[in-house]
Protein backbone atom coordinates (compact mmCIF):
# COMPACT_ATOMS: atom_id res chain seq x y z
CA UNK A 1 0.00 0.00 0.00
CA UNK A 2 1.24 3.77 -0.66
CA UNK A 3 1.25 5.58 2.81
CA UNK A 4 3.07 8.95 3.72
CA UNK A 5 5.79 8.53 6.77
CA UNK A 6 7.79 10.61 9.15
CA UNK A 7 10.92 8.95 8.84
CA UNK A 8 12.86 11.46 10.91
CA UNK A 9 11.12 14.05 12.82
CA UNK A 10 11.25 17.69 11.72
CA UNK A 11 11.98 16.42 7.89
CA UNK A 12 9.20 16.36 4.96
CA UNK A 13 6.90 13.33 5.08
CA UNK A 14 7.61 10.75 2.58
CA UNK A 15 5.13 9.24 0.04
CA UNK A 16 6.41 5.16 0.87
CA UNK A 17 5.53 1.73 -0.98
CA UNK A 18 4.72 -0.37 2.26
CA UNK A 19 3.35 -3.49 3.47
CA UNK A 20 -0.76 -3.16 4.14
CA UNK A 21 -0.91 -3.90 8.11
CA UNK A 22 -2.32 -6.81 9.76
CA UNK A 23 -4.36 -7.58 12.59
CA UNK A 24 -2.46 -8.55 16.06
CA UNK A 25 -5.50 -8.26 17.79
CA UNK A 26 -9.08 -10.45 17.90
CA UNK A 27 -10.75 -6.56 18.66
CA UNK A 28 -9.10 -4.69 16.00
CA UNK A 29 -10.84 -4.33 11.98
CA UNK A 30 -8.37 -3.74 8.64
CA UNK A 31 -10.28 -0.47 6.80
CA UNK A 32 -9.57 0.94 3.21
CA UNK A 33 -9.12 4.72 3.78
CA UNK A 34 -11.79 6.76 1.53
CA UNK A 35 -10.89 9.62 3.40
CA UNK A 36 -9.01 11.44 6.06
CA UNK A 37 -8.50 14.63 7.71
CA UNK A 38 -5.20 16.13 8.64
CA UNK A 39 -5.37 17.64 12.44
CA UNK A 40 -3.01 20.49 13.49
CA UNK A 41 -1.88 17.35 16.11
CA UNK A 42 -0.78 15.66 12.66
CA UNK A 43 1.51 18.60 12.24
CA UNK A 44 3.36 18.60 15.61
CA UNK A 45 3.70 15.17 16.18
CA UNK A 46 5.60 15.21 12.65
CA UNK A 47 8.23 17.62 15.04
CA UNK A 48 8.33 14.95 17.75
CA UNK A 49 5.84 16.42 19.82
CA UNK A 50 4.35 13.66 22.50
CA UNK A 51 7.04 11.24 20.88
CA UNK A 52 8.27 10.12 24.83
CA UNK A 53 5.04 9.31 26.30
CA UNK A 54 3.23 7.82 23.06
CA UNK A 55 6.67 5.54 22.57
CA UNK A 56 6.19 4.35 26.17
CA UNK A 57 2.79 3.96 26.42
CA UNK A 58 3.01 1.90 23.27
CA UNK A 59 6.13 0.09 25.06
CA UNK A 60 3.76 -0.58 28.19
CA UNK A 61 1.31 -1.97 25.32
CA UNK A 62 3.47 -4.46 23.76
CA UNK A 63 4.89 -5.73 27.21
CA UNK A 64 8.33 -4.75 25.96
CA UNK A 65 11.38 -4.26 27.95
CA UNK A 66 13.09 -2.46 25.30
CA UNK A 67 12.57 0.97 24.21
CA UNK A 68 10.06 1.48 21.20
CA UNK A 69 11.05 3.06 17.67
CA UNK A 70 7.90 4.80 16.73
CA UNK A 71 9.72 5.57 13.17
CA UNK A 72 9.04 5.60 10.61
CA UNK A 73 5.58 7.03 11.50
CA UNK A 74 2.29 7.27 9.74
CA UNK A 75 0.21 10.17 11.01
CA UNK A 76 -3.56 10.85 10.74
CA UNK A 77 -6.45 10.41 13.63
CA UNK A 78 -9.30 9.70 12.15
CA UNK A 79 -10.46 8.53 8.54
CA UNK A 80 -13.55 7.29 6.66
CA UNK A 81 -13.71 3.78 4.76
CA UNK A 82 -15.07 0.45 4.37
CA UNK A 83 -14.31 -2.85 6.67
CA UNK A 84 -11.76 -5.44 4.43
CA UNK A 85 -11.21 -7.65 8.01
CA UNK A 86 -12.56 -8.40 11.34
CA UNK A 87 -10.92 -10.19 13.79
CA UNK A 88 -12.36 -12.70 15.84
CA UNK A 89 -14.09 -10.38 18.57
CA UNK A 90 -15.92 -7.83 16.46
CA UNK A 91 -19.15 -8.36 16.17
CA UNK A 92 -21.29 -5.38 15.38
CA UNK A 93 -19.12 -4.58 12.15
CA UNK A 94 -18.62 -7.16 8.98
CA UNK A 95 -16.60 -6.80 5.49
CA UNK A 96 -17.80 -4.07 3.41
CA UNK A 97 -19.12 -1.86 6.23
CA UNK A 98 -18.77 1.90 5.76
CA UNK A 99 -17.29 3.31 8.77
CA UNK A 100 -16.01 6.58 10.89
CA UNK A 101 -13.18 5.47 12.84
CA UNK A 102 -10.56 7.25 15.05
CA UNK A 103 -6.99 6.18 15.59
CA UNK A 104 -5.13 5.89 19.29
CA UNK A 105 -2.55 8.24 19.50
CA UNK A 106 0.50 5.36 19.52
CA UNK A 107 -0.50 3.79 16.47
CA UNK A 108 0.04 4.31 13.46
CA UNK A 109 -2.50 6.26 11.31
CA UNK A 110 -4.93 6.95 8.58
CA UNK A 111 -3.02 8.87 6.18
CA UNK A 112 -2.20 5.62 4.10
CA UNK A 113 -4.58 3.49 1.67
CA UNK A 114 -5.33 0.68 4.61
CA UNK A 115 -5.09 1.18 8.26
CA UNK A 116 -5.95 -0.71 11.82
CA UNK A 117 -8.09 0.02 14.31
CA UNK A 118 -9.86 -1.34 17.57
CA UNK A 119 -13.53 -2.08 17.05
CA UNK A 120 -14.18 0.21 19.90
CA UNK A 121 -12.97 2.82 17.89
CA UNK A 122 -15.45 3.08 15.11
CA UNK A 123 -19.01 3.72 14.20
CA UNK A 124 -21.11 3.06 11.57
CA UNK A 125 -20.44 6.06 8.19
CA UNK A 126 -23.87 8.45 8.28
CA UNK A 127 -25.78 7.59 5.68
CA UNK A 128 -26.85 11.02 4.38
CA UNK A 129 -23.24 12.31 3.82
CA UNK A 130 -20.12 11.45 2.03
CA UNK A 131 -16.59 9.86 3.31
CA UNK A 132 -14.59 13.46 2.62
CA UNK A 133 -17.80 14.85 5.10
CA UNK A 134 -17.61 11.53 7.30
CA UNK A 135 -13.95 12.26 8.41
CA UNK A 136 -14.14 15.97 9.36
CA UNK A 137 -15.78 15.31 12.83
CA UNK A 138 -14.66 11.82 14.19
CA UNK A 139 -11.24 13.22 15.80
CA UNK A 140 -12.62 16.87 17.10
CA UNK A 141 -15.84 15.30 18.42
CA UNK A 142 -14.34 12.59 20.49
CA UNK A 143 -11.77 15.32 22.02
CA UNK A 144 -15.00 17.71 22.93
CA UNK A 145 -16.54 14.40 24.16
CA UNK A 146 -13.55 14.00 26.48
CA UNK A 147 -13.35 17.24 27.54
CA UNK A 148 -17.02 18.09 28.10
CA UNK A 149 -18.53 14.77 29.05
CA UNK A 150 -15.37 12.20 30.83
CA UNK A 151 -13.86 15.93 32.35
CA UNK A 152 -16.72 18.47 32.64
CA UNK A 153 -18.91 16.04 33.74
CA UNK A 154 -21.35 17.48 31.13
CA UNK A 155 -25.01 15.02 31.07
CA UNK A 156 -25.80 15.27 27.47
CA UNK A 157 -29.53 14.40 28.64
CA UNK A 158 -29.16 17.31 31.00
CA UNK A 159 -28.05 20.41 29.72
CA UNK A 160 -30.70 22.93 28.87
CA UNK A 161 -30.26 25.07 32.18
CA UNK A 162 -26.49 25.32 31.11
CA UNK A 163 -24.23 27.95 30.04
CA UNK A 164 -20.84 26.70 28.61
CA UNK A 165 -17.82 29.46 27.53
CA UNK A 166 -15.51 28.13 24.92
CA UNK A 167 -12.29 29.85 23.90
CA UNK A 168 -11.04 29.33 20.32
CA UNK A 169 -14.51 28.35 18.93
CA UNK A 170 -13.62 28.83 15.33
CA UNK A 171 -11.34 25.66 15.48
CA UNK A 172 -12.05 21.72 14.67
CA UNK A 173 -12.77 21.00 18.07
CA UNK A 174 -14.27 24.57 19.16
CA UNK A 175 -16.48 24.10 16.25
CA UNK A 176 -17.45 20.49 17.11
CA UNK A 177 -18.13 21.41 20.56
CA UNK A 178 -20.70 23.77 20.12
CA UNK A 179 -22.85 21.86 17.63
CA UNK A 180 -22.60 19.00 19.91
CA UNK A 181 -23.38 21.12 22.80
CA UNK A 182 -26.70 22.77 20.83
CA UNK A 183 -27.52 19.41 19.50
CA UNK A 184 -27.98 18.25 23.51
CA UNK A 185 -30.24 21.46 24.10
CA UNK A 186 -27.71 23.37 26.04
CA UNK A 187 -29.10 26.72 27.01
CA UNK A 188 -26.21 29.34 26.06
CA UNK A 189 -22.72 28.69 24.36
CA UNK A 190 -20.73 31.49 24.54
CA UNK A 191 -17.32 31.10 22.47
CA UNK A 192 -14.22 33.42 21.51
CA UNK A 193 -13.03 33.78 18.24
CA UNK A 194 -11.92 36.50 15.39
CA UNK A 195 -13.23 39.25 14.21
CA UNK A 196 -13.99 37.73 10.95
CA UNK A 197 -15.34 34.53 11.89
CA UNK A 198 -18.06 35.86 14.35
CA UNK A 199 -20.89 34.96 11.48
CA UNK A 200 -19.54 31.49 11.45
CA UNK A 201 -19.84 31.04 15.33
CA UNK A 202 -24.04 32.48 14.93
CA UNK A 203 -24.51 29.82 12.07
CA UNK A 204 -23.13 26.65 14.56
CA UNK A 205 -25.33 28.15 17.17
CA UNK A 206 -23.08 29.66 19.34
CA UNK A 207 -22.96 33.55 20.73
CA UNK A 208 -19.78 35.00 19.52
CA UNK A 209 -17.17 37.09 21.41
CA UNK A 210 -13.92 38.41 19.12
CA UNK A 211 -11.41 38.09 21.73
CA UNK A 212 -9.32 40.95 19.91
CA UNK A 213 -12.23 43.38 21.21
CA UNK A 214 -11.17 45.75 24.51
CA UNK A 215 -14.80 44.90 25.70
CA UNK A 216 -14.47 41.04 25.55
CA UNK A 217 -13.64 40.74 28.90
CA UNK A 218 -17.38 42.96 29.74
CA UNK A 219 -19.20 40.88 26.66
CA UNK A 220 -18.46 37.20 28.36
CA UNK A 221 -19.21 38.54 32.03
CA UNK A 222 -22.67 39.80 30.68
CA UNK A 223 -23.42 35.88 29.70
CA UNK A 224 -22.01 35.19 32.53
CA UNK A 225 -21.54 33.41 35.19
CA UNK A 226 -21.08 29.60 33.43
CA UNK A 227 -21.50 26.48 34.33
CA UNK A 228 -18.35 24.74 32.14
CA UNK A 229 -15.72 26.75 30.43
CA UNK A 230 -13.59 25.06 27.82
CA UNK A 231 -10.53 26.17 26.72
CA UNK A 232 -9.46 24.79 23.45
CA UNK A 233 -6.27 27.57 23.24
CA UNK A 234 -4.13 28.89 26.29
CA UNK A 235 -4.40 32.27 26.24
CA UNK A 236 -4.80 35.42 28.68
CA UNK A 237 -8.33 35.55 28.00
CA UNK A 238 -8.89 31.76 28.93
CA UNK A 239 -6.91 32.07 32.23
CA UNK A 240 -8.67 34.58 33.42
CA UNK A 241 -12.48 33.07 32.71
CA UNK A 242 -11.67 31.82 36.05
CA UNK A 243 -13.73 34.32 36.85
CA UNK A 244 -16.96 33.74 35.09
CA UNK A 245 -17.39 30.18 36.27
CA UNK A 246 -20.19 29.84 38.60
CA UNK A 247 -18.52 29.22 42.47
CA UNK A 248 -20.12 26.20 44.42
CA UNK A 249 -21.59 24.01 41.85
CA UNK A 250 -19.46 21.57 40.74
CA UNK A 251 -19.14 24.43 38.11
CA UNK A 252 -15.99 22.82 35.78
CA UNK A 253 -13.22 25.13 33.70
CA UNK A 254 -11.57 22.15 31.20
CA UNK A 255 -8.48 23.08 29.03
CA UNK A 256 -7.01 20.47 26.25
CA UNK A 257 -3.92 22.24 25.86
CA UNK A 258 -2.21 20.33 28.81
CA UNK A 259 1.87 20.79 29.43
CA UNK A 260 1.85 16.72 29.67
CA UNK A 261 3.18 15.82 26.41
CA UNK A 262 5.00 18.83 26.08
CA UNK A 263 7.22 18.37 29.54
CA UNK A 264 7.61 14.57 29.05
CA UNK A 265 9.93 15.43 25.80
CA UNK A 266 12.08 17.91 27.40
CA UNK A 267 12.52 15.75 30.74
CA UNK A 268 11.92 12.23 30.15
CA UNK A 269 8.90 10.59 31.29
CA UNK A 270 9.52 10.34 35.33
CA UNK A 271 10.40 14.17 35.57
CA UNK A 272 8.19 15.15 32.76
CA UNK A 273 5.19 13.55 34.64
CA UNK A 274 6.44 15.12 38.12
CA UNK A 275 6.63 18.89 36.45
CA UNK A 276 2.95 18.35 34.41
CA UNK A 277 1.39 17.31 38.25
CA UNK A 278 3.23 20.58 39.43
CA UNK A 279 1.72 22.42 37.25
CA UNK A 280 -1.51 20.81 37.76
CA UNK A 281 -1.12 21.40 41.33
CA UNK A 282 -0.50 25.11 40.93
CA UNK A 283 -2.85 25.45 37.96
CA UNK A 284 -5.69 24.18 40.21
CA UNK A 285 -5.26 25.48 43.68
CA UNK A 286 -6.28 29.03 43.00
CA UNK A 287 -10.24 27.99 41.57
CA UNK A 288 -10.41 25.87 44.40
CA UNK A 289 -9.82 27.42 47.10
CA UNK A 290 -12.72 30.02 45.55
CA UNK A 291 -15.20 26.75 45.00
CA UNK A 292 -14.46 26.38 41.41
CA UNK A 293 -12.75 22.96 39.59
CA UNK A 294 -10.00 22.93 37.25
CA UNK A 295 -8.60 19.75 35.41
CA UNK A 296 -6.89 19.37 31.83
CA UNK A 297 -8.19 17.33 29.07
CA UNK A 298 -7.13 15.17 26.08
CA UNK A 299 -7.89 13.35 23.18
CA UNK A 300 -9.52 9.77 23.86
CA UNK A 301 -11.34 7.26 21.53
CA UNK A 302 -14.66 6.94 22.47
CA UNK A 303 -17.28 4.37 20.62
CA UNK A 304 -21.06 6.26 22.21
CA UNK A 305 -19.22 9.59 20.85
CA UNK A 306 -18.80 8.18 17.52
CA UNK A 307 -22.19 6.51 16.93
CA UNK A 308 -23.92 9.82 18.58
CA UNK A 309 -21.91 11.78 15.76
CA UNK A 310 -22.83 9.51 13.32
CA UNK A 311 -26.88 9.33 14.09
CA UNK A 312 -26.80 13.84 14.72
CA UNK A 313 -25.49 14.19 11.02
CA UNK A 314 -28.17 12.18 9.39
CA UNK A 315 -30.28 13.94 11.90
CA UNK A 316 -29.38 16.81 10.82
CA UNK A 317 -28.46 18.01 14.05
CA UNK A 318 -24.59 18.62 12.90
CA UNK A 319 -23.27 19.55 10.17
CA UNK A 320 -19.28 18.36 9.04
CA UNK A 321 -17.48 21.61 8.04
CA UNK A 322 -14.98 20.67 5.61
CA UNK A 323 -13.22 23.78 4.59
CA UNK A 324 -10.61 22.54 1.44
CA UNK A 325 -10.18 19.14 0.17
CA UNK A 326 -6.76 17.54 -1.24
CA UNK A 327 -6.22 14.54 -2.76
CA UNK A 328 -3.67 11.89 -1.39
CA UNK A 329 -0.58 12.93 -3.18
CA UNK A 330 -1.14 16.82 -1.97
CA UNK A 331 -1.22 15.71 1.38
CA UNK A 332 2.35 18.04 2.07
CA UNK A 333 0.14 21.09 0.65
CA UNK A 334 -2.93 20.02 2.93
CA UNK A 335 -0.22 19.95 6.27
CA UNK A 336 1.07 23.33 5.16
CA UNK A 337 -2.24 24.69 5.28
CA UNK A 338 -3.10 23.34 8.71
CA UNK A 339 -0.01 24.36 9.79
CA UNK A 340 -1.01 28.21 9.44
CA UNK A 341 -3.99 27.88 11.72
CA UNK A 342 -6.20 30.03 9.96
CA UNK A 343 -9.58 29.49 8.68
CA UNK A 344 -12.30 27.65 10.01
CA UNK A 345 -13.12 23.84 9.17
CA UNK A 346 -11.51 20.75 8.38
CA UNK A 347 -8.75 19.84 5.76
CA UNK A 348 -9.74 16.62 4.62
CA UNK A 349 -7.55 14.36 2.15
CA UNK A 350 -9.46 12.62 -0.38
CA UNK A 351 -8.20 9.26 -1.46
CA UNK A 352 -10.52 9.23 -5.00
CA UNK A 353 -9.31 12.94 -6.26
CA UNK A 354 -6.55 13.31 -8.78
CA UNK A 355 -4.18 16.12 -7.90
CA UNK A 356 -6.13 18.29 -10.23
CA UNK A 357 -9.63 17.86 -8.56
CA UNK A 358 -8.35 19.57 -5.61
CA UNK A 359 -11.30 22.24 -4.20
CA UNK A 360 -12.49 24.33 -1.53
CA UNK A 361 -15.55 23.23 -0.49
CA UNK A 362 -16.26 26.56 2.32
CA UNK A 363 -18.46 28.40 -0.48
CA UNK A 364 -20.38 24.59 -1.20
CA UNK A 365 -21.35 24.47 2.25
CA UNK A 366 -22.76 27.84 3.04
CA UNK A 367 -20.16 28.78 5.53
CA UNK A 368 -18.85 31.77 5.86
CA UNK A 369 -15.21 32.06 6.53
C-alpha cells in the first residue's frame, strides 16, 4: 500500500511503498481509507511532539522491555472507509461496512490506503453524507466528548439550564463542541473567536465574542456566570475566565492544551510527569480554594461519541465543516495549510481525487469564513 511517513522528525513526510498492516488483535478491523483529515496534532507530532510518552505507552502496550522506535511514522487520527477484516471479537461490524473510525494516539494512522483500528474505535459512516464529510468530525468530536462529558462532567440528557464558555470556537474541536453542545439542548454557548469569523460562530449556534475586542472581557461577564468553560487555546483571555465560572456548583473550567506531552519530551517521562502534576497542582489550587474545579483534558477514543456523531449528522443536528479538500498525493500542501492555523473547518484528504480535482468546499457548504 502507498502511505506517507515521518521517517525522521522535523523532515518532509515521505510518500512510501509499504506493506498493508495486519491484525495482532481479535478486537481490531483492517479499513480501506476513503478519506481522512489532517489535524493540526498531525503537524506537531511530525516535530516529535508527545514522541516520549506515546513511545512508552506503546512500550507498556506491547509488554516490551526495550525501548520502542515509533519511526518511521504514519500520522492521521481519524479517517472514513469500508471494513476489508474483522478479527475474531468484532461483532457489530462485517466486510464491506462503511465506517467513521478514530486512531489511538500510539499507532500508526490513517493517512495511508489501509489502516488498523480497535472495534471500539469506530461507528457506523452516516448515511446522508459522504466519506470526505464523514472524516471531518470523528477526531474533534471525540476530544470535545472527552473534555465536556469524561472531564466536565457534562449530562448530554441534562443540559438545557447550562451555560458553557468556549475559547477558540472557530477551530475543529471549538467548532465540534458547540454543535454537539446545541444538539444536547444546552441553554447558552458562549465562544471566543476572530473578528472575521463571528458569522460562522451564529450559524453553529453559538454567541460570539472576538477576543481581539477591549470589551471582551465585559461581553463574556454579561453571559455570565457559566457552568463549564472550555478552553481549546491557552491564552490570557482563557486564564482569566476563572472568573466567570459559577462558584459552588461543581461548576468545571476544562483546558485540552495540557503541558503533559510537552514536559515529558524535554525531561523524560519520570520528571516530565512530576513537572505536568506541578503544574496541575498550581494550575488548580487558586479555583479551588474560591469553589471552582480545574482539570486538563485530552484526546480519547470513544465508541457512544462516535455513533452519537454519526446518528446527529443524518439527523441533521450537525453539520461536518470541511473547509478545502486535497487529494492523497497533496497531502504536504494540505499539512502546510493546517499548519497556518487560519480558517475555520476541516482539511480533509481525499483518497478518489486526482491532484487536479483539488477544491475548496467553504463556499459549497454555506459557511462563511
Amino acid at each position: 500500500m502507498n502511505a506517507w511517513q515521518i521517517e525522521q522528525f522535523c523532515a518532509p513526510l515521505v510518500l512510501k511503498q509499504t506493506e498493508i498492516p495486519e491484525l495482532t488483535s481479535p478486537n481490531q478491523l483492517l479499513i480501506k481509507v476513503k478519506a481522512s483529515s489532517v489535524n493540526p496534532l498531525d503537524i506537531v507530532m511530525r516535530t516529535g511532539y508527545g514522541n516520549t510518552i506515546l513511545s512508552t505507552w506503546k512500550q507498556v502496550e506491547s509488554c516490551s522491555t526495550q525501548p520502542v522506535i515509533r519511526l518511521p511514522l504514519i500520522p492521521g487520527r481519524d479517517c472514513s472507509g469500508e471494513i476489508v477484516e474483522v478479527g475474531g471479537n468484532v461483532r457489530d461490524f462485517k466486510v464491506g461496512d462503511e465506517v467513521i473510525a478514530v486512531i489511538p494516539g500510539h499507532w500508526q494512522g490513517a493517512h495511508a490506503e489501509y489502516v488498523v483500528t480497535n472495534y471500539d474505535c469506530i461507528a457506523p459512516k452516516p448515511k446522508s453524507v459522504s466519506h470526505v464529510e464523514s472524516t471531518a468530525l470523528p477526531f474533534v468530536a471525540c476530544t470535545s466528548w472527552s473534555a465536556l462529558v469524561t472531564f466536565a462532567r457534562v449530562d448530554p440528557r441534562n443540559v438545557s439550564s447550562q451555560k458553557v464558555l468556549i475559547h477558540g470556537g472557530s477551530g475543529g474541536i471549538g467548532s465540534a463542541a458547540i454543535q454537539m453542545l446545541r444538539a444536547w439542548g444546552c441553554e447558552k454557548v458562549v465562544a471566543t473567536c476572530p473578528s472575521d469569523c463571528k458569522a460562522f460562530i451564529q450559524q453553529l449556534g453559538g454567541v460570539p465574542v472576538d477576543y481581539n475586542s477591549p470589551n471582551a472581557k465585559d461581553e463574556i461577564i454579561e453571559h455570565g456566570p457559566f457552568d463549564v468553560i472550555l478552553d481549546c487555546v491557552d491564552t490570557e483571555l482563557s486564564r482569566w475566565s476563572d472568573n466567570v465560572l459559577g462558584v459552588w456548583r461543581n461548576c468545571v473550567h476544562v483546558s485540552i492544551v495540557s503541558p503533559l506531552l510537552q514536559d515529558t519530551d524535554r525531561y523524560g517521562v519520570f520528571f516530565g510527569v512530576a513537572s505536568t502534576l506541578l503544574k496541575s497542582a498550581l494550575r488548580i489550587y487558586e479555583p479551588a480554594i474560591r469553589g471552582r474545579i480545574f482539570s486538563y483534558a485530552f484526546f480519547m477514543p470513544n465508541s457512544e461519541c462516535l455513533h452519537q456523531i454519526s446518528r446527529f449528522i443524518d439527523e441533521g443536528k450537525i453539520k461536518p465543516i470541511v473547509e478545502k479538500v486535497f487529494s492523497f498525493s497533496e497531502l504536504p500542501e494540505a499539512y502546510e495549510k493546517v499548519a497556518k492555523l487560519r480558517g475555520v473547518g476541516k482539511t480533509v484528504i481525499d483518497f478518489s481525487l486526482t491532484k487536479s480535482h483539488q477544491k475548496d468546499t467553504a463556499t459549497d457548504n454555506n459557511i462563511v469564513p
